[in-house]
N, C-alpha and C. Protein backbone atom coordinates (compact mmCIF):
# COMPACT_ATOMS: atom_id res chain seq x y z
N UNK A 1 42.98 15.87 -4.28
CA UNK A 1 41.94 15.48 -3.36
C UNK A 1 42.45 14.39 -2.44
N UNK A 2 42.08 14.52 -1.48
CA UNK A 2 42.39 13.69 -0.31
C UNK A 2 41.52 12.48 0.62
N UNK A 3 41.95 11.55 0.27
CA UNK A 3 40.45 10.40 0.56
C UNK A 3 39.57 10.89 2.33
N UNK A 4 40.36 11.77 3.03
CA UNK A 4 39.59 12.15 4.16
C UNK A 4 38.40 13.02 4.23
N UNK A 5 38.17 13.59 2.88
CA UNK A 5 37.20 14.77 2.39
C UNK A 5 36.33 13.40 1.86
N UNK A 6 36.00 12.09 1.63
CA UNK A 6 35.21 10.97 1.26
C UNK A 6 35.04 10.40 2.44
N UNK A 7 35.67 10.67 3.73
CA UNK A 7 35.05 9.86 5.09
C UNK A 7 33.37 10.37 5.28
N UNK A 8 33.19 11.13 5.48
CA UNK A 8 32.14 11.43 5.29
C UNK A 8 30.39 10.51 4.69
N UNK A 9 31.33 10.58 3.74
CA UNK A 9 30.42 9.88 2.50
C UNK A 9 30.39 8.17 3.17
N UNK A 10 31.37 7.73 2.96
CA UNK A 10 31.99 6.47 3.65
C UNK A 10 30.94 6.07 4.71
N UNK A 11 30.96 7.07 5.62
CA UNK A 11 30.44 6.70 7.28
C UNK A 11 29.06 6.39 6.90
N UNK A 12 28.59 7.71 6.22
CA UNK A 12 27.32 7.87 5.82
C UNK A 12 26.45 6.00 5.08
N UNK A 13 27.36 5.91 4.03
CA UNK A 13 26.65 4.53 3.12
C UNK A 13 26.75 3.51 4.70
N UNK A 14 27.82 3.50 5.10
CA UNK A 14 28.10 2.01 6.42
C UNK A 14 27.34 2.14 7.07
N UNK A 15 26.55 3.03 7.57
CA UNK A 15 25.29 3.61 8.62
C UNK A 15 24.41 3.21 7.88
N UNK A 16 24.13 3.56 6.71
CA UNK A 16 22.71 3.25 5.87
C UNK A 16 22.75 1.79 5.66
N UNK A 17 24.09 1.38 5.24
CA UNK A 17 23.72 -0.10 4.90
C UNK A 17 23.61 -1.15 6.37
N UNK A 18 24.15 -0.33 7.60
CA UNK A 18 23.77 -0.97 8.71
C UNK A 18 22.76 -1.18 9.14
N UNK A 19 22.08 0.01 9.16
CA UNK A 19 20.69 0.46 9.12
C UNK A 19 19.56 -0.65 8.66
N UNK A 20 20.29 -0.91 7.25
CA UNK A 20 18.71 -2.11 6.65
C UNK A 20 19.44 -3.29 6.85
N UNK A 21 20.78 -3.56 7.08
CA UNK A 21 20.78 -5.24 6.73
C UNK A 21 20.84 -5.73 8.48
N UNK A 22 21.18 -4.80 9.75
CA UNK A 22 20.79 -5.51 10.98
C UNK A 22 20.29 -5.84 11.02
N UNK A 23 18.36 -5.44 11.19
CA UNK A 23 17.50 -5.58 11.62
C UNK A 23 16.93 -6.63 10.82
N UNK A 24 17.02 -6.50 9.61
CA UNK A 24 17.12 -8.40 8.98
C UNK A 24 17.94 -9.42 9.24
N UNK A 25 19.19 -9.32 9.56
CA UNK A 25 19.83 -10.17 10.05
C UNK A 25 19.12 -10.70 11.33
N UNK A 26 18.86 -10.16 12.49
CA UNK A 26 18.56 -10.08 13.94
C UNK A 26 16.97 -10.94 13.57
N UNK A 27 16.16 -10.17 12.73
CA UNK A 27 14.97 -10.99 12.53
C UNK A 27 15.04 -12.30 11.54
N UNK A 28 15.85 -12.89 11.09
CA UNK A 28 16.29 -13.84 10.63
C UNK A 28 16.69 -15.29 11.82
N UNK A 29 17.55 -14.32 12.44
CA UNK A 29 18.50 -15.17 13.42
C UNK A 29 17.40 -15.51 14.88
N UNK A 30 16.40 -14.05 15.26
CA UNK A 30 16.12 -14.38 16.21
C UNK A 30 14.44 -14.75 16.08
N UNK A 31 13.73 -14.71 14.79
CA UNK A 31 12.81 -14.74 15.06
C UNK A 31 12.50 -16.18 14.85
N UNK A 32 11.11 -16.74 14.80
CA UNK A 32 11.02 -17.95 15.01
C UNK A 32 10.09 -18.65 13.13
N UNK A 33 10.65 -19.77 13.25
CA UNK A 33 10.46 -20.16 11.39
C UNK A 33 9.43 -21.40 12.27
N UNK A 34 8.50 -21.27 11.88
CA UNK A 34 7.48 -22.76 12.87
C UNK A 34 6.35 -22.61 11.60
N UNK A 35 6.43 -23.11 10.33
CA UNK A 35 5.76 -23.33 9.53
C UNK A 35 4.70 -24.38 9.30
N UNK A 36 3.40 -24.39 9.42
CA UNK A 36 2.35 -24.68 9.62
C UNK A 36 1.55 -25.45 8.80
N UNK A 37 0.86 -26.22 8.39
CA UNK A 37 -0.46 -26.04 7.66
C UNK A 37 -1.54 -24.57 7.40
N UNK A 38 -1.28 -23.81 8.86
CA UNK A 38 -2.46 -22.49 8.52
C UNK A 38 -1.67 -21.47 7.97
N UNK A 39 -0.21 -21.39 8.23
CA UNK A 39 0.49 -20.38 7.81
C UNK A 39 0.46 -20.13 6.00
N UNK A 40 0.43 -22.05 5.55
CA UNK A 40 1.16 -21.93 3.92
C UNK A 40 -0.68 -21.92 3.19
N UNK A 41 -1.74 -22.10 4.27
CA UNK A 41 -3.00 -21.84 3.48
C UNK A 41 -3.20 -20.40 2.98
N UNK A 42 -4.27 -20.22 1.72
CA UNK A 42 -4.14 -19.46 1.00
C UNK A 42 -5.01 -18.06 2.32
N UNK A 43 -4.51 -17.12 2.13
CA UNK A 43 -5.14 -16.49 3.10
C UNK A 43 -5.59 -15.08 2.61
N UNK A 44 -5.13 -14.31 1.72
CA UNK A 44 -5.04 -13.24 1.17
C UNK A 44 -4.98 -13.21 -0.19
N UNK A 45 -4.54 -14.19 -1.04
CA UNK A 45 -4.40 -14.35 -2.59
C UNK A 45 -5.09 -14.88 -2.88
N UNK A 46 -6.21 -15.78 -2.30
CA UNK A 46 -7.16 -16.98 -2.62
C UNK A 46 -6.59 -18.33 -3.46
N UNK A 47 -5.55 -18.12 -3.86
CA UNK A 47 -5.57 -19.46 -3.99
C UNK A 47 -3.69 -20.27 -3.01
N UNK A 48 -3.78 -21.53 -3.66
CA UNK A 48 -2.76 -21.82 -2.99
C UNK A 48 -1.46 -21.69 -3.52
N UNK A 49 -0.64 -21.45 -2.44
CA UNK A 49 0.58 -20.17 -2.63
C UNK A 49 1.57 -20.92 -3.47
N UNK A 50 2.00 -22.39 -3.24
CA UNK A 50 2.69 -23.55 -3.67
C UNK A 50 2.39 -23.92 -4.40
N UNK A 51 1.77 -23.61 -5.97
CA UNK A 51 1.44 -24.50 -6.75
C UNK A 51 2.35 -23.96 -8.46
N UNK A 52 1.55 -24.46 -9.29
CA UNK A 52 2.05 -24.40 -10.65
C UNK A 52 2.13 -22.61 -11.19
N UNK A 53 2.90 -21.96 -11.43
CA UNK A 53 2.86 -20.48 -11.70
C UNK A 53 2.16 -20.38 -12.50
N UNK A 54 1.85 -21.12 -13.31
CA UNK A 54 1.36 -21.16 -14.53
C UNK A 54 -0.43 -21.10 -14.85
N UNK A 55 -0.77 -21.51 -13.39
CA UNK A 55 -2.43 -22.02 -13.27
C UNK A 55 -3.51 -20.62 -13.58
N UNK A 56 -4.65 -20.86 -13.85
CA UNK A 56 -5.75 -20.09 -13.42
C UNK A 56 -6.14 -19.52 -12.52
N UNK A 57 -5.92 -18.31 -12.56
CA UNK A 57 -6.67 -17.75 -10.82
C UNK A 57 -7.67 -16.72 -11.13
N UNK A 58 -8.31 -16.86 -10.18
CA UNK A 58 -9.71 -15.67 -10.34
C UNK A 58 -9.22 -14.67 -10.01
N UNK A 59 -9.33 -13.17 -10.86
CA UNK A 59 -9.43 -11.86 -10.84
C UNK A 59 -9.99 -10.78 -9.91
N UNK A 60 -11.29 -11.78 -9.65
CA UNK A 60 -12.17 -10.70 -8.64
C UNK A 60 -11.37 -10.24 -7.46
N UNK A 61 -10.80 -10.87 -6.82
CA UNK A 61 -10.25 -10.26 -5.43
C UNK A 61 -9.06 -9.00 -5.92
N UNK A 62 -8.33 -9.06 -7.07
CA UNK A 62 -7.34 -8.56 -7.44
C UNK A 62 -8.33 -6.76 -7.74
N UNK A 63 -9.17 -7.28 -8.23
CA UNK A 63 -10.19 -6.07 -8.79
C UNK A 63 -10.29 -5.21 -8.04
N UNK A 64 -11.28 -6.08 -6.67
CA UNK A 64 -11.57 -5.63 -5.33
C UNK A 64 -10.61 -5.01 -4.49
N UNK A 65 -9.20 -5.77 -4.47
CA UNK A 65 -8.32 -5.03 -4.01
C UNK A 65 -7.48 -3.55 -4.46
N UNK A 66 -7.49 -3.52 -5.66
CA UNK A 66 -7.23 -2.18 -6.30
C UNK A 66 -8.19 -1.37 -6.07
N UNK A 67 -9.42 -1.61 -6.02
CA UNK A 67 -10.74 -0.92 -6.05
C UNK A 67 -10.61 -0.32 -4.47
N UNK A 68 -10.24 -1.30 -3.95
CA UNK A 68 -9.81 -0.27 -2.34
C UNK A 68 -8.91 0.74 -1.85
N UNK A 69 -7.85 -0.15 -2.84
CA UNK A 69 -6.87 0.85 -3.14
C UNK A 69 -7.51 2.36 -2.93
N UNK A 70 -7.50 2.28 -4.42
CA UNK A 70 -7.88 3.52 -4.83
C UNK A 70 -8.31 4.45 -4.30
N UNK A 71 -9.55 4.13 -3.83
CA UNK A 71 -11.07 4.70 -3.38
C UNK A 71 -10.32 5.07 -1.61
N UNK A 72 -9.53 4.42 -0.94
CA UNK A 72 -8.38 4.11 0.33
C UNK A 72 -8.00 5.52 -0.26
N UNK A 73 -7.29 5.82 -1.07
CA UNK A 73 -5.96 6.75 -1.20
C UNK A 73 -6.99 8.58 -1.40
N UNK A 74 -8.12 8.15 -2.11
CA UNK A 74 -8.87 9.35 -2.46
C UNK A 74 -9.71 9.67 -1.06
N UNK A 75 -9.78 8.88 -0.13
CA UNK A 75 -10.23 9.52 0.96
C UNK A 75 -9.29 9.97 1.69
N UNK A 76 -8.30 9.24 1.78
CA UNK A 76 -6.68 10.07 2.36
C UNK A 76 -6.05 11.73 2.02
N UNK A 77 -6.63 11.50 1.05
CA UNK A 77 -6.74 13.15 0.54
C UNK A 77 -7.57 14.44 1.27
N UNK A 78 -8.36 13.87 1.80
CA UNK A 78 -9.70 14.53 2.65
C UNK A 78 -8.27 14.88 3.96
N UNK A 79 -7.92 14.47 4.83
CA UNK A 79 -7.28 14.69 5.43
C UNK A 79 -6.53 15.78 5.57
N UNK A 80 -5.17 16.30 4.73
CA UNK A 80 -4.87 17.43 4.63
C UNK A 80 -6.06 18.37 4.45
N UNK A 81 -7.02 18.57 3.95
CA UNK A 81 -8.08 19.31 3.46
C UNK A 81 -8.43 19.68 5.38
N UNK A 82 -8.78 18.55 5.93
CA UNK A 82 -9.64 18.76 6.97
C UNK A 82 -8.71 19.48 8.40
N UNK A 83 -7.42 19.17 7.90
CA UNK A 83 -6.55 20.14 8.57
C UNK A 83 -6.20 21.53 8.52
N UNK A 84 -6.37 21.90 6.97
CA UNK A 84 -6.70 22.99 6.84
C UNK A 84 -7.63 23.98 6.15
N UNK A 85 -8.52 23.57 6.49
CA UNK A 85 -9.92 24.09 6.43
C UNK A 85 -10.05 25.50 6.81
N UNK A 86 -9.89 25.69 7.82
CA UNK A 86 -9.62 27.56 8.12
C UNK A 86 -9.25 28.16 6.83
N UNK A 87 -7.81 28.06 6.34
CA UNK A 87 -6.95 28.73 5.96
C UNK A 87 -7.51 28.37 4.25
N UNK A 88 -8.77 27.63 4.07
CA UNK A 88 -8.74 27.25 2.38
C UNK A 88 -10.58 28.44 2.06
N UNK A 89 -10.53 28.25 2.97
CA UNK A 89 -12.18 29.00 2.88
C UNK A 89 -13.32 28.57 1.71
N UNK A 90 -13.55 28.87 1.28
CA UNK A 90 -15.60 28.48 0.03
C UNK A 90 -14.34 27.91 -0.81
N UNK A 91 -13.41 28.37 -1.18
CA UNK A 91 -12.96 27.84 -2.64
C UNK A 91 -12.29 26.24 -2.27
N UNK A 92 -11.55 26.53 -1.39
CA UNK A 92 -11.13 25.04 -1.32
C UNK A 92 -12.13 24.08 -0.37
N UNK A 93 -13.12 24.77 0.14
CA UNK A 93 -14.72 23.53 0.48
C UNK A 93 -15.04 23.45 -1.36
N UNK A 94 -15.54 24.36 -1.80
CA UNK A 94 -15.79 24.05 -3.14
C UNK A 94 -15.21 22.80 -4.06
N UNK A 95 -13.82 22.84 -4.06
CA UNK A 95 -12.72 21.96 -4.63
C UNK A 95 -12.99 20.92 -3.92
N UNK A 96 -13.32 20.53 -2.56
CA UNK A 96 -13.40 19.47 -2.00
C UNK A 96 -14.90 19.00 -2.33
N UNK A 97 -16.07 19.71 -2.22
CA UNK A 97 -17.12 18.94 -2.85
C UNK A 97 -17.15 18.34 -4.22
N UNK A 98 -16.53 19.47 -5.05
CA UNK A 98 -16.19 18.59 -6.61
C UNK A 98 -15.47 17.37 -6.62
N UNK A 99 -14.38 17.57 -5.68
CA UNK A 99 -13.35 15.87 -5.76
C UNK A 99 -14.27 14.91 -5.09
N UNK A 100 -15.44 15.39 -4.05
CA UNK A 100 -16.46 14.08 -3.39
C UNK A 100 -17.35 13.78 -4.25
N UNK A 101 -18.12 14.49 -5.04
CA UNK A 101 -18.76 14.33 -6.19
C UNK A 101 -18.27 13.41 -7.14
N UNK A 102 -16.81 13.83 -7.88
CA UNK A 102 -16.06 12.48 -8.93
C UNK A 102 -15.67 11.50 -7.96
N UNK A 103 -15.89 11.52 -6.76
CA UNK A 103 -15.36 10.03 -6.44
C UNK A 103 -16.97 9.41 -6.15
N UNK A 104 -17.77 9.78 -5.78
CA UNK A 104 -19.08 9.20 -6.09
C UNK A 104 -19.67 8.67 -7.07
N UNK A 105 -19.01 9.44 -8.13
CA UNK A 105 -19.66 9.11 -9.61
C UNK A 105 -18.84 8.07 -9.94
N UNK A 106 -17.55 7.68 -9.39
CA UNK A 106 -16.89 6.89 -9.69
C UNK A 106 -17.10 5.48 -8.91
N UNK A 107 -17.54 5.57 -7.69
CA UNK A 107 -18.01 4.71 -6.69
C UNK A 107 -19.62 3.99 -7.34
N UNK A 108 -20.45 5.26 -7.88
CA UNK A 108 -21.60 4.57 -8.53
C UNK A 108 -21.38 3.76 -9.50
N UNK A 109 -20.57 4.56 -10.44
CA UNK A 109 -20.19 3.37 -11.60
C UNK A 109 -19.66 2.14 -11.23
N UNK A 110 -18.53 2.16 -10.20
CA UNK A 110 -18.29 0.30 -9.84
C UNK A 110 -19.58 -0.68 -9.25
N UNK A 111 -19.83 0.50 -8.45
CA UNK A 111 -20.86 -0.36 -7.83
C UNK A 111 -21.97 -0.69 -9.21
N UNK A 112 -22.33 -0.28 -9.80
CA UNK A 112 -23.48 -0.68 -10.97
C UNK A 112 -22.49 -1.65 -12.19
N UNK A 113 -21.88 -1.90 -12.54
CA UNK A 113 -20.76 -2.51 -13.41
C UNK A 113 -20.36 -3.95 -12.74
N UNK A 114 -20.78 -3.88 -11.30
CA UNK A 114 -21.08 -5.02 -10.42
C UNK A 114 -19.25 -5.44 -10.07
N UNK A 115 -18.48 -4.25 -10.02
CA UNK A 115 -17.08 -5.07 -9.75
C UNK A 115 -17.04 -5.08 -8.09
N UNK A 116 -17.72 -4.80 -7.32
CA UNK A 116 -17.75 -4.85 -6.33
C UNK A 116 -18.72 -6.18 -5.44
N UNK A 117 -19.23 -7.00 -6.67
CA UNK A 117 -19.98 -7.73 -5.83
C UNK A 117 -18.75 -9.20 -6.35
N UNK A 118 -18.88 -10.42 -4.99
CA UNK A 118 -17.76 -11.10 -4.97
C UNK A 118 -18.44 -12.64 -6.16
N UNK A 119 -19.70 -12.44 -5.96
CA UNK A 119 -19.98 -13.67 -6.34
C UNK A 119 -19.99 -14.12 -7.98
């Protein structure tokens, strides 16, 4: 074997690894670091980002956020469906009212179990 039958391969990884470490480099070098008071406040995790790893934090938002997740990804599903709708006819409307049905029943249950309320 002849290392010119591995150029190939070679070119291929140097492209890929060019690929992800430029555009971090470039946003490193060119973007701008101007760190704030509003930037390091807690904004999305609720609490503050700098502190002891070790501390107490409240759950609810973590809940809430999976809970969107989820419920996010099962309506994403509707999509392909609604593209092909022609081509699925009664059985796959059928299949799609059953999957809106368990996500209702699943939507009632959070909502009554109260993981959806913040307070």
């Amino acid at each position: 074997m002849s290392l010119s039958q591995y150029l190939p391969v070679l070119l291929f990884l140097l492209v890929g690894i060019g690929v992800g470490v430029v555009p971090l480099i470039f946003g490193y070098v060119l973007g701008p670091n101007r760190p704030d008071d509003a930037k390091n406040s807690p904004y999305e995790c609720g609490f503050e980002a700098f502190e002891d790893a070790r501390m107490k934090f409240d759950v609810r938002y973590y809940l809430v956020a999976i809970l969107f997740i989820l419920f996010d990804l099962e309506i994403a599903f509707l999509f392909p469906w609604a593209v092909s709708l022609q081509e699925v006819g009664v059985t796959g409307f059928v299949a799609v009212v059953v999957f809106l049905a368990i996500l209702v029943v699943g939507f009632a249950y959070e909502w009554k179990k109260g993981a959806l309320n913040w307070e």
